[in-house]
Protein backbone atom coordinates (compact mmCIF):
# COMPACT_ATOMS: atom_id res chain seq x y z
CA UNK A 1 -23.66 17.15 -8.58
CA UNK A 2 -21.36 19.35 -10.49
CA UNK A 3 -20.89 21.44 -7.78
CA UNK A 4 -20.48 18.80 -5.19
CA UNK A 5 -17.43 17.02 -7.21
CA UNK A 6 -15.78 20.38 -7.15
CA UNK A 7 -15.73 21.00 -3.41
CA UNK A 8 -15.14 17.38 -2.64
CA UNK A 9 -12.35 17.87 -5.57
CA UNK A 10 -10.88 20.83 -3.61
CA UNK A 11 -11.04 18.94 -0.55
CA UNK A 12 -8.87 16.17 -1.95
CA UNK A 13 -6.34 18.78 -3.57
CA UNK A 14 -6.10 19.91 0.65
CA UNK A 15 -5.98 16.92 2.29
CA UNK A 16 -3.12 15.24 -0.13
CA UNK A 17 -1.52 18.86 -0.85
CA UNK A 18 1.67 20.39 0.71
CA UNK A 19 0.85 20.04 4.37
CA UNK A 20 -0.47 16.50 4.03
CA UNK A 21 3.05 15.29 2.65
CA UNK A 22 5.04 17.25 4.90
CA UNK A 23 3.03 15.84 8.03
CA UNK A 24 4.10 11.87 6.92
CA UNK A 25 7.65 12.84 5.05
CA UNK A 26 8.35 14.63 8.44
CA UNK A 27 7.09 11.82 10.90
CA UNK A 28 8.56 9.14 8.87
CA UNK A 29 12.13 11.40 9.37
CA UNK A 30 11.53 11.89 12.47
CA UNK A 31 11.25 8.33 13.36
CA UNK A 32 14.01 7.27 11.36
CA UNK A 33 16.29 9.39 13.06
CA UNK A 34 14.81 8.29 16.66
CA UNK A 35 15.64 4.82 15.51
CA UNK A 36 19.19 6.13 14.33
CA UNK A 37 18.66 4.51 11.26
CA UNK A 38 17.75 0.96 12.22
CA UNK A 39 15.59 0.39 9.75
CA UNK A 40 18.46 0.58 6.82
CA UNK A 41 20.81 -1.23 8.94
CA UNK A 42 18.49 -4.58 9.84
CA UNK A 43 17.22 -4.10 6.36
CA UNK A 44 18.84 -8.10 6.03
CA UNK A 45 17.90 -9.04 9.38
CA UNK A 46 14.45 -8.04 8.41
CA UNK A 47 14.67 -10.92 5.86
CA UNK A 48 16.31 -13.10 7.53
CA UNK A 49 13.14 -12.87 10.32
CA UNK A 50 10.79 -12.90 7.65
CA UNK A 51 12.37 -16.50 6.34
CA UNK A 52 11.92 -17.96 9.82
CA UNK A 53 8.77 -16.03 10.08
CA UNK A 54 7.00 -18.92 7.58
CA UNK A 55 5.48 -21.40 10.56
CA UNK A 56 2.92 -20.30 12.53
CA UNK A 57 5.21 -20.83 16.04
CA UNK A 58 4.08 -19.19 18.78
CA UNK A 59 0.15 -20.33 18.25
CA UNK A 60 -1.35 -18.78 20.89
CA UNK A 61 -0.47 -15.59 20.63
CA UNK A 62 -2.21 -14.89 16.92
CA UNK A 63 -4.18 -16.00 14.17
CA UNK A 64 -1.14 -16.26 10.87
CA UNK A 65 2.20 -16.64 11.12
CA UNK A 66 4.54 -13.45 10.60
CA UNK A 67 4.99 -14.29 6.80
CA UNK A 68 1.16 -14.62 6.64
CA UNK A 69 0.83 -10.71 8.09
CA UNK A 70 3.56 -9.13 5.52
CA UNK A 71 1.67 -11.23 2.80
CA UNK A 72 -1.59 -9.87 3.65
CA UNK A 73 -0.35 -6.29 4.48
CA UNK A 74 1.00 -6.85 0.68
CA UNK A 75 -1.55 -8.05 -0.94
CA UNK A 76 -3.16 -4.57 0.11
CA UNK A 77 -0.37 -2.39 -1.10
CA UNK A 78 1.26 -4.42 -4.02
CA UNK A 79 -1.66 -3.08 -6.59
CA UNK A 80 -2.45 -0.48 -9.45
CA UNK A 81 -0.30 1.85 -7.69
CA UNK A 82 2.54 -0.41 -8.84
CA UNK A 83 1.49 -0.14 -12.29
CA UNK A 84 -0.93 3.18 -12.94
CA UNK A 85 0.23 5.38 -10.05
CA UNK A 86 4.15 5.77 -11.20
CA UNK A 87 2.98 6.25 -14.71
CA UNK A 88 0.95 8.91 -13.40
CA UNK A 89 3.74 10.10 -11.18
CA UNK A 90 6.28 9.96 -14.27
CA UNK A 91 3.70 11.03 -16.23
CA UNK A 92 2.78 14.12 -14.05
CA UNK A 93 5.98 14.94 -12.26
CA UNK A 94 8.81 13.56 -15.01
CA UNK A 95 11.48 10.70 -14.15
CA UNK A 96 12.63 13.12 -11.38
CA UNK A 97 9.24 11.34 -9.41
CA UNK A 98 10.97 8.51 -9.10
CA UNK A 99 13.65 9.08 -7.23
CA UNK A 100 11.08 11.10 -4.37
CA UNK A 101 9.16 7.98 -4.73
CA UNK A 102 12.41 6.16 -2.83
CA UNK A 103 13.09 9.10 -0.50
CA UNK A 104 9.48 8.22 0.60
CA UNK A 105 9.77 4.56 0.87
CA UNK A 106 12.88 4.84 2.91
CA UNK A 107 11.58 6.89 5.37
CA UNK A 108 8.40 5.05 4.80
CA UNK A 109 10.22 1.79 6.50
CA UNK A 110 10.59 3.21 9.57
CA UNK A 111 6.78 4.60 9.77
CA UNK A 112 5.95 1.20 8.51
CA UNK A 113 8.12 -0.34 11.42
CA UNK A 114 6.90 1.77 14.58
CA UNK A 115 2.90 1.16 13.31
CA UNK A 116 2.99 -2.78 13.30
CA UNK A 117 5.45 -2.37 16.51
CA UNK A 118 2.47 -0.73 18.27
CA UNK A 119 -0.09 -2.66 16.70
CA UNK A 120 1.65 -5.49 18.26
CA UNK A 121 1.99 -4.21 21.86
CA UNK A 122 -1.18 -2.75 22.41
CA UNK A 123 -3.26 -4.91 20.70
CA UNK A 124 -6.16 -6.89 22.30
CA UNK A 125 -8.40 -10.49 21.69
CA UNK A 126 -12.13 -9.87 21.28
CA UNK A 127 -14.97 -11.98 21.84
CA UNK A 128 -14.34 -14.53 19.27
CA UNK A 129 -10.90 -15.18 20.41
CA UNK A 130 -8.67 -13.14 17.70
CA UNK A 131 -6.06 -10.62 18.03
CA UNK A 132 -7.13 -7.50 16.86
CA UNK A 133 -5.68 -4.26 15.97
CA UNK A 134 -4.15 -1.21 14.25
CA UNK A 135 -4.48 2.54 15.04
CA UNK A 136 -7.65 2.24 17.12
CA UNK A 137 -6.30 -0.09 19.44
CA UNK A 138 -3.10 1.64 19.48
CA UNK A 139 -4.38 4.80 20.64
CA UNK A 140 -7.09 3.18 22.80
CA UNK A 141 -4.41 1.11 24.88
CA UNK A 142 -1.50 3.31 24.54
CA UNK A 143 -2.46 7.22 25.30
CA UNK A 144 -4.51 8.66 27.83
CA UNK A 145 -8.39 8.84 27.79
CA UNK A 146 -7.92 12.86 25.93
CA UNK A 147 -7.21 11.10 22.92
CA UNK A 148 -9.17 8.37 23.00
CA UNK A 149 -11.57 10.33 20.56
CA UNK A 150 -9.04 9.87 17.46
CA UNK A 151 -9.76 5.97 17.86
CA UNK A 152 -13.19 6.08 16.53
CA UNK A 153 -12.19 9.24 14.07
CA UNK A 154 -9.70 6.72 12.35
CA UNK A 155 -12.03 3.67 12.96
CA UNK A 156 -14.65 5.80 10.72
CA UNK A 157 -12.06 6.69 8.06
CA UNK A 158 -10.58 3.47 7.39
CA UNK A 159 -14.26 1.63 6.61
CA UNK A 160 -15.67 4.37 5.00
CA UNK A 161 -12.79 4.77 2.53
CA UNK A 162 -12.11 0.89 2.10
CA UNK A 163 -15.15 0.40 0.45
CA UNK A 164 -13.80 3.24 -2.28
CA UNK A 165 -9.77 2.86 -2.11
CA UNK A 166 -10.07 -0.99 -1.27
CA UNK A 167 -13.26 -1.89 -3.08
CA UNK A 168 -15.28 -0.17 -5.73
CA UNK A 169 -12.19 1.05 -7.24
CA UNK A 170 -10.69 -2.54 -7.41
CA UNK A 171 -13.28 -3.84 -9.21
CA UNK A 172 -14.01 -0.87 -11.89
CA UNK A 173 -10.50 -1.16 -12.29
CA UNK A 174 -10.60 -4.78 -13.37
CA UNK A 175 -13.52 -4.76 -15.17
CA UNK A 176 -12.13 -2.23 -17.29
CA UNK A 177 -8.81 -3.71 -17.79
CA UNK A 178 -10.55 -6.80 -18.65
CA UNK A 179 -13.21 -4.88 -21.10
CA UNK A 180 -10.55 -3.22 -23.15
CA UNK A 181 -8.21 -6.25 -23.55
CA UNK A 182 -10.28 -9.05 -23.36
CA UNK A 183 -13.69 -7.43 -24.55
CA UNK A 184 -15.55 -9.34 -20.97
CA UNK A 185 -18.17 -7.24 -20.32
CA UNK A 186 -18.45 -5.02 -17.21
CA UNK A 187 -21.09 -6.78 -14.90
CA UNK A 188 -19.60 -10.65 -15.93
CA UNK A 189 -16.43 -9.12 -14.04
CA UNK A 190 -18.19 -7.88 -11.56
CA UNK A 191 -20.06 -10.70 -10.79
CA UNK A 192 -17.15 -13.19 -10.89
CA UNK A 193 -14.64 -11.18 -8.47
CA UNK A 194 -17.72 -11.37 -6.20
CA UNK A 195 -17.90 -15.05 -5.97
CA UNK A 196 -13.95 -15.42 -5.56
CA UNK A 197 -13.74 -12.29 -3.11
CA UNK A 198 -16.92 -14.24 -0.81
CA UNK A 199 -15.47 -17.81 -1.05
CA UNK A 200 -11.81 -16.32 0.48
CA UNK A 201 -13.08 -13.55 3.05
CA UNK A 202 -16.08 -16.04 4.25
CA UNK A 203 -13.37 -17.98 6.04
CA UNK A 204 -12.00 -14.66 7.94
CA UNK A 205 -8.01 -13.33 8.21
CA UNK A 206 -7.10 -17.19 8.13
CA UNK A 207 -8.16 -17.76 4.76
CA UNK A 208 -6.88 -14.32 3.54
CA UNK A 209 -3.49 -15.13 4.70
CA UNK A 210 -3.69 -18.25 3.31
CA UNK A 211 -5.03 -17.10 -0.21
CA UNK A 212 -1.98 -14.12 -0.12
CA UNK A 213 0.97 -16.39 1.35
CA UNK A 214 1.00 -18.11 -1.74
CA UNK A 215 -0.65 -15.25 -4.57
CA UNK A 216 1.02 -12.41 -3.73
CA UNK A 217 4.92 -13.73 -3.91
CA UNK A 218 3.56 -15.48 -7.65
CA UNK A 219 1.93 -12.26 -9.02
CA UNK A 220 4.85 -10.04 -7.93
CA UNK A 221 7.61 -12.11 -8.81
CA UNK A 222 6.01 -12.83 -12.06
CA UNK A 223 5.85 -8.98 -12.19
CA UNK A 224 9.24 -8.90 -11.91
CA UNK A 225 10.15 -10.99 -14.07
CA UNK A 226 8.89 -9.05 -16.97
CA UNK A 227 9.72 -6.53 -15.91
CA UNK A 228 13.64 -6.87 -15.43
CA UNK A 229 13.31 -8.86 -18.74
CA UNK A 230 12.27 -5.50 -20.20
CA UNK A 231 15.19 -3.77 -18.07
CA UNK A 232 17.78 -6.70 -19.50
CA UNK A 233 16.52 -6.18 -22.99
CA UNK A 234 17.52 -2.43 -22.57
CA UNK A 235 20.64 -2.52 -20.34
CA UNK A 236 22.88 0.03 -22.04
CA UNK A 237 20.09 2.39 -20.97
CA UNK A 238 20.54 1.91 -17.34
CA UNK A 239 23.06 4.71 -16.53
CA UNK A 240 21.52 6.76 -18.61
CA UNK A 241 18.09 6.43 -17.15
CA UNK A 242 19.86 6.93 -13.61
CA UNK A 243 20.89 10.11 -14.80
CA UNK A 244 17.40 11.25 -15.79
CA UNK A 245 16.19 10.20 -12.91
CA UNK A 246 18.68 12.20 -10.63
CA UNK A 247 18.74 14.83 -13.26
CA UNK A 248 14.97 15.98 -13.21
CA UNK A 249 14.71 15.61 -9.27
CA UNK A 250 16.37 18.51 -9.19
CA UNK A 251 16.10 20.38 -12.06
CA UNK A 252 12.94 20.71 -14.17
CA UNK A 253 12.07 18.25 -16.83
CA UNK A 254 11.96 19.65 -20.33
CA UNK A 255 8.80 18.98 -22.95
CA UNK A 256 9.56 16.11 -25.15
CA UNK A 257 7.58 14.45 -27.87
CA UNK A 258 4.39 13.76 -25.81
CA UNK A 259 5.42 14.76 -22.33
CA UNK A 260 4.40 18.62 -21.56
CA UNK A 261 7.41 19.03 -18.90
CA UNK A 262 7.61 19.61 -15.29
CA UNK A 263 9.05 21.41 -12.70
CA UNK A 264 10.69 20.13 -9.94
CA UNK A 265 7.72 20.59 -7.22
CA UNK A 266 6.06 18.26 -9.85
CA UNK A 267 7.93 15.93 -9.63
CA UNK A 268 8.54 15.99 -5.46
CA UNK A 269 4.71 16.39 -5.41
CA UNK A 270 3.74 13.42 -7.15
CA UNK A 271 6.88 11.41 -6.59
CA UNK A 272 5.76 11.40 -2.77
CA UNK A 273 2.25 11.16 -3.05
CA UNK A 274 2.19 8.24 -5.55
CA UNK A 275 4.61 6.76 -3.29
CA UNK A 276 2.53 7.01 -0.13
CA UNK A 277 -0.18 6.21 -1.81
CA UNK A 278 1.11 2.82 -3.00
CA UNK A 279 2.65 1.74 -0.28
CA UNK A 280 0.49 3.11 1.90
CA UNK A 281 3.13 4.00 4.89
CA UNK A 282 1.64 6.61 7.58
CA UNK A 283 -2.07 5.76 6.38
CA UNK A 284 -1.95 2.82 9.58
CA UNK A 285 -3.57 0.47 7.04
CA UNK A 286 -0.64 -2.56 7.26
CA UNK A 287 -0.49 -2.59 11.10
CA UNK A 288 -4.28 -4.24 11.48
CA UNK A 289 -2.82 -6.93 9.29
CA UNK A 290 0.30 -7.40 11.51
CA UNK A 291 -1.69 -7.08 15.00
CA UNK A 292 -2.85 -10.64 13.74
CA UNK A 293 0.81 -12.34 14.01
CA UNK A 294 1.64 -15.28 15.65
CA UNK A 295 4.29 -13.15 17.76
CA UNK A 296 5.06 -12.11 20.92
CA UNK A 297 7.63 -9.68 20.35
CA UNK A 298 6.43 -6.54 18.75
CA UNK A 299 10.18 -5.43 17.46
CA UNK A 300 10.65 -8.50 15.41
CA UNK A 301 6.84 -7.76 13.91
CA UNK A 302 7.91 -4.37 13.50
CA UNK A 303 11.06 -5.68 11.75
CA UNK A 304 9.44 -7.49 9.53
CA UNK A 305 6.71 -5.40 8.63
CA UNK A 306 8.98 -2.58 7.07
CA UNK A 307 10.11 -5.08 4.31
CA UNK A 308 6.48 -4.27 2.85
CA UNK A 309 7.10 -0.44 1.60
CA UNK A 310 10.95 -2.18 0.83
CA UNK A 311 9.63 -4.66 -1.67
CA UNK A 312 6.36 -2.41 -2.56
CA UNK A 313 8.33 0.71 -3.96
CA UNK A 314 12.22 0.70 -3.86
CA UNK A 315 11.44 -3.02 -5.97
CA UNK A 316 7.88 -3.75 -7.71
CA UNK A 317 7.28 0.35 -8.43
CA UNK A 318 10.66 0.74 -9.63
CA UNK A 319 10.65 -1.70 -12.06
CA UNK A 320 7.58 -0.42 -13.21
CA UNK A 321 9.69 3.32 -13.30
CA UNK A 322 12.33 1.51 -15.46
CA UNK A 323 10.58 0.22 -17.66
CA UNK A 324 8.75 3.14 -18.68
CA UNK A 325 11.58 5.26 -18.71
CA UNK A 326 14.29 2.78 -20.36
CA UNK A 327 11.70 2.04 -23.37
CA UNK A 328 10.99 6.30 -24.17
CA UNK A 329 7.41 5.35 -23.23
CA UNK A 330 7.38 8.44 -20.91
CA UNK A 331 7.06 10.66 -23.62
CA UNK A 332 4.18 9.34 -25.56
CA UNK A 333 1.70 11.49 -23.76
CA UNK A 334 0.10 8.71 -22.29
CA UNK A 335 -0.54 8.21 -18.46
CA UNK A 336 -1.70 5.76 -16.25
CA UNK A 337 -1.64 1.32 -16.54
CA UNK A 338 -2.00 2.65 -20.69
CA UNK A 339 1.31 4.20 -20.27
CA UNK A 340 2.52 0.86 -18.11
CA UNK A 341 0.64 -1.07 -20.98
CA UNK A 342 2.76 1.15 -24.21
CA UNK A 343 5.90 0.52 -21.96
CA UNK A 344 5.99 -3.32 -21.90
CA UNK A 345 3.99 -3.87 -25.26
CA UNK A 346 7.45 -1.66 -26.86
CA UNK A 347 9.92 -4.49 -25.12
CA UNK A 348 7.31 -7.49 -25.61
CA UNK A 349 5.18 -6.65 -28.56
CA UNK A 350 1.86 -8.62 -28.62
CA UNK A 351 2.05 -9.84 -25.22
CA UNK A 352 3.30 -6.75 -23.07
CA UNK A 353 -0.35 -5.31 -22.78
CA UNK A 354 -1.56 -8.57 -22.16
CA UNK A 355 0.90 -8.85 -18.72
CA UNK A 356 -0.40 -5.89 -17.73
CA UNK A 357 -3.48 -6.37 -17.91
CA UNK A 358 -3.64 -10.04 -16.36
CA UNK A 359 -0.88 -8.09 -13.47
CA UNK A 360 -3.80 -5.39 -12.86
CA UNK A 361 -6.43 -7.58 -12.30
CA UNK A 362 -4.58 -9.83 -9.89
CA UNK A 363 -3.15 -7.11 -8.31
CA UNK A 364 -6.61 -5.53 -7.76
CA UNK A 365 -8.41 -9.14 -6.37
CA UNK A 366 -5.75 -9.08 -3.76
CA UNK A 367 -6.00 -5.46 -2.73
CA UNK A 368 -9.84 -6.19 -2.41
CA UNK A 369 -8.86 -9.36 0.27
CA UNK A 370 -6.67 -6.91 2.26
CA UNK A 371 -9.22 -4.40 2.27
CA UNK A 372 -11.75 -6.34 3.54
CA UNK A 373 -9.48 -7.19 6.30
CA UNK A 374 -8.84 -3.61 7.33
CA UNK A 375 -12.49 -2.35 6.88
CA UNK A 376 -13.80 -5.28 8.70
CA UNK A 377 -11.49 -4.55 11.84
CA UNK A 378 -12.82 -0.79 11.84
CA UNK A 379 -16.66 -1.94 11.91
CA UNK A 380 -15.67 -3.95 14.63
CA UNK A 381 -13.75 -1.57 16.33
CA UNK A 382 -17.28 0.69 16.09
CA UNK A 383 -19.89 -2.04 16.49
CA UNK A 384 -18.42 -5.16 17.99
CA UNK A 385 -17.97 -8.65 16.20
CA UNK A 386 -21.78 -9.07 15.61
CA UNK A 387 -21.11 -6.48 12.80
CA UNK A 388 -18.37 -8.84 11.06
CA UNK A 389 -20.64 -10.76 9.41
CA UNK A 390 -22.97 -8.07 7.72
CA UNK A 391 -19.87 -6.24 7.12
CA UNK A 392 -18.62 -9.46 4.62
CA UNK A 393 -21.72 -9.39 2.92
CA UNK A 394 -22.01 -5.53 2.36
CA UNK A 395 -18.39 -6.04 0.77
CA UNK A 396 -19.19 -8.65 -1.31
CA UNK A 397 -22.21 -7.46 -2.80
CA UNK A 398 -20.56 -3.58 -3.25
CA UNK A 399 -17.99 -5.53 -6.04
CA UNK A 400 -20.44 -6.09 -9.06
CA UNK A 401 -21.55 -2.48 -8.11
CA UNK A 402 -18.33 -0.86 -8.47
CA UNK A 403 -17.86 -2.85 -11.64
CA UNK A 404 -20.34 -1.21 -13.52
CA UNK A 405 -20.41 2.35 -12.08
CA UNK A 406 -18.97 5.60 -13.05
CA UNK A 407 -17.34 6.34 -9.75
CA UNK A 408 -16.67 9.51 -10.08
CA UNK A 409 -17.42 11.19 -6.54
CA UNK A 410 -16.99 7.88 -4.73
CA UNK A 411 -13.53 7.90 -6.01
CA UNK A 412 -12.39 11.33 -4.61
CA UNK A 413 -14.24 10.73 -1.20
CA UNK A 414 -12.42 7.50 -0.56
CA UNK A 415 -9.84 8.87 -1.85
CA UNK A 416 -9.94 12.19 0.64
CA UNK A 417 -11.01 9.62 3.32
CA UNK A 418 -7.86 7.71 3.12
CA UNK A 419 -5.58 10.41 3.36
CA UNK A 420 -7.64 11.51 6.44
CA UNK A 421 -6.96 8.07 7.69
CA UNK A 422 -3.57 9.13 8.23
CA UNK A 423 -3.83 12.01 10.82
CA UNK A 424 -4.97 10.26 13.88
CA UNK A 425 -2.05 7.19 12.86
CA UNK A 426 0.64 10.10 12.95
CA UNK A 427 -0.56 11.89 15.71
CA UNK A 428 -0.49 8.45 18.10
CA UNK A 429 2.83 7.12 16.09
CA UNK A 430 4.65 10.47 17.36
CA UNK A 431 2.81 10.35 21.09
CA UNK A 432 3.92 6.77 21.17
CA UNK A 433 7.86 7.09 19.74
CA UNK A 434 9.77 7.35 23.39
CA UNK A 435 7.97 3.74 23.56
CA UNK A 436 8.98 2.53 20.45
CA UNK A 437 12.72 3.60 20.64
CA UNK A 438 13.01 2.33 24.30
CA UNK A 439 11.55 -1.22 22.90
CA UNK A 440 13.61 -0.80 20.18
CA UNK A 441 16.69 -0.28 22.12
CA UNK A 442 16.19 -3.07 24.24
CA UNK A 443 15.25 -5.67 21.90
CA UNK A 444 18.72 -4.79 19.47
CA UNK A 445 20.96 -4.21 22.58
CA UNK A 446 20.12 -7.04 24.89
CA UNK A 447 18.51 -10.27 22.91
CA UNK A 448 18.08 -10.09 19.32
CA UNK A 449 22.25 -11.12 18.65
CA UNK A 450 21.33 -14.06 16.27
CA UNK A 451 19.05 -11.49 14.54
CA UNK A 452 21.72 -8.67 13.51
């Protein structure tokens, strides 16, 4: 076992290493600068859409209104990344990780845009009736039969690794959260987020969206709340923390009290890949959520779909950044939702760990919906819609066992999984870009007026 957590260990290191980053910095540049920019400049028009975006409106042509998809795709992304992954990245890589966590969420919107664009235009209604798709379908509909063999490859990926990244993680996560602040043993966790997770996903991507149109905007804005609270209480810090934060991006980040220091490929390393890995832009996770949009235009999905990294990083994670580097908390040698926890319990003593913890395990229910979304569209992707159902149940009764577990190797295989996930969404996304900048092109230059 030893042995096998060290290769699978060296895998991860690989597959999330130098080459890994490079592949979706460079696509999500690349696109950006095919789509001269768009996504920055309709950054307000993306709102705007997303406001009108609340009904349901064109019924037949998907299951939950636009709002409905960017909630769900949310409710996915908007977890512990938001609260332990930048501690680990500031922990790890210094303040400087914050601002390459921004250099990857801006790019990051236009990766984000062209996936739920193409999820939108090449997606298909199965058997049931629903509007299905993502990567697979993408690929499927949009190249030629040569490549048709990365459909499955991601397909594969994306269920495997959900019930890691999306599931067993979520729970363990909770359940420990809960066991060290609340003293609620493991399997009562377990078994709880079980019943709530079957009574919501029993009722399919209708009751998901319905569950995250209304728990995702009250968790994160209660989030932020806190949080820019915390940032209020220490507002002389602000330009000073700026500076840091510019500062070490550049130039290595000196020991201090607890903190060991880091270079500057620290903090690009794990500024970008706590980034990514939060909001989850090149993975082609969101765009099965947004394939389900009452829509019929796949720019103004697209449009509205890149508000997710927007509010997921260059908001939620860095308020999270702020907090922990405006309170000093970065240098108590802690990492991880306890260096979150030390952050917010400096600024609000006796209740700051108490927010977090209550933030983490809301945070991890709704990543556990989303999930289930995602994985359940791969198995049917592989097996057809008479695999939905055992699919729900094999998710549901996974929870209590992820609760109690030590994950160890499941961890760096979903982990390794997910990043995998991302090769066969890249590879299509760049294949597919002369489409997406000629739809692109037309929609801004010929209809979309009131939109601008």
């Amino acid at each position: 076992m030893e042995l096998l957590n060290k290769v699978v260990g060296e895998i991860n290191s690989f597959v999330w290493g130098p080459a890994m980053l490079v592949a979706i910095l460079g696509t999500g540049l690349f696109l950006m600068i095919g789509l001269r920019l768009m996504p920055l400049f309709k950054l307000g028009a993306g709102f705007k859409l997303l406001w009108k975006g609340r009904a349901l409106g064109e019924a037949s042509t998907g299951e939950i209104s636009p709002f409905q998809a960017l909630m769900t795709a949310l409710s996915a992304t908007i977890g512990n990344g938001n609260i332990a992954g930048v501690a680990t990245a500031v922990f790890l890589g210094g303040p400087g990780a914050l601002f390459w966590m921004w250099c990857t969420a801006l790019v990051g919107m236009a990766t984000k845009y062209c996936e739920a664009v193409c999820a939108v235009r090449y997606r298909e209604v199965d058997e049931l009736g629903n509007h299905v798709g993502g990567p697979m379908y993408y690929i499927k509909n949009g190249l030629s039969k040569k490549w048709y063999w990365l459909a499955p490859t991601f397909a594969i990926f994306g269920a495997i690794a959900g019930f890691g990244i999306g599931n067993t993680v979520q729970s363990n996560s909770v359940a420990d959260v809960m066991h060290a602040t609340f003293s609620v043993p493991h399997w009562v966790t377990g078994v709880v987020i079980m019943v709530l997770v079957g009574l919501v996903i029993i009722g399919g991507i209708k009751r998901i969206a319905h569950v995250a149109e209304y728990l995702v905007p009250f968790m994160a804005i209660s989030y932020l709340v806190v949080g820019l609270i915390i940032i209020a209480v220490n507002i002389d810090g602000i330009p000073g923390a700026f500076a840091l934060i510019i500062k070490h991006a550049f130039t290595p980040a000196a020991a201090e009290g607890g903190f060991a220091g880091a270079a500057v490929w620290m903090a690009l390393r794990f500024g970008v890949a706590r980034g990514i890995f939060s909001n989850e832009a090149g993975l082609g996770s969101a765009p099965i959520a947004h394939a389900a949009a009452t829509t019929k235009d796949p720019v103004r999905q697209g449009t509205i779909a890149m508000l997710g990294t927007f509010i997921d990083t260059i908001i939620v994670c860095s308020v999270t950044g702020f907090a922990i580097i405006l309170t000093g908390a970065w240098t108590l040698g802690k990492t991880g939702a306890a260096l979150t926890s030390a952050a917010f319990e400096s600024a609000v003593p006796g209740a700051g760990a108490i927010i977090v913890a209550l933030a983490s395990a809301i945070f991890a229910f709704t990543t556990l919906l989303g999930w289930s979304f995602y994985g359940e569209k791969c198995v049917e992707f592989l097996f057809g819609v008479k695999s939905i159902t055992p699919f729900r149940i094999a998710w549901v009764v996974v929870i209590p066992i992820g609760a109690v577990a030590n994950l160890g190797i499941i961890w760096l295989v979903a982990d390794t999984l997910n990043a995998l996930m991302a090769i066969p969404n890249l590879i299509a996304l760049l294949l597919l870009s002369p489409v997406i900048f000629k739809l692109t092109r037309e929609y801004w230059d010929g209809g979309a007026k009131k939109d601008a």
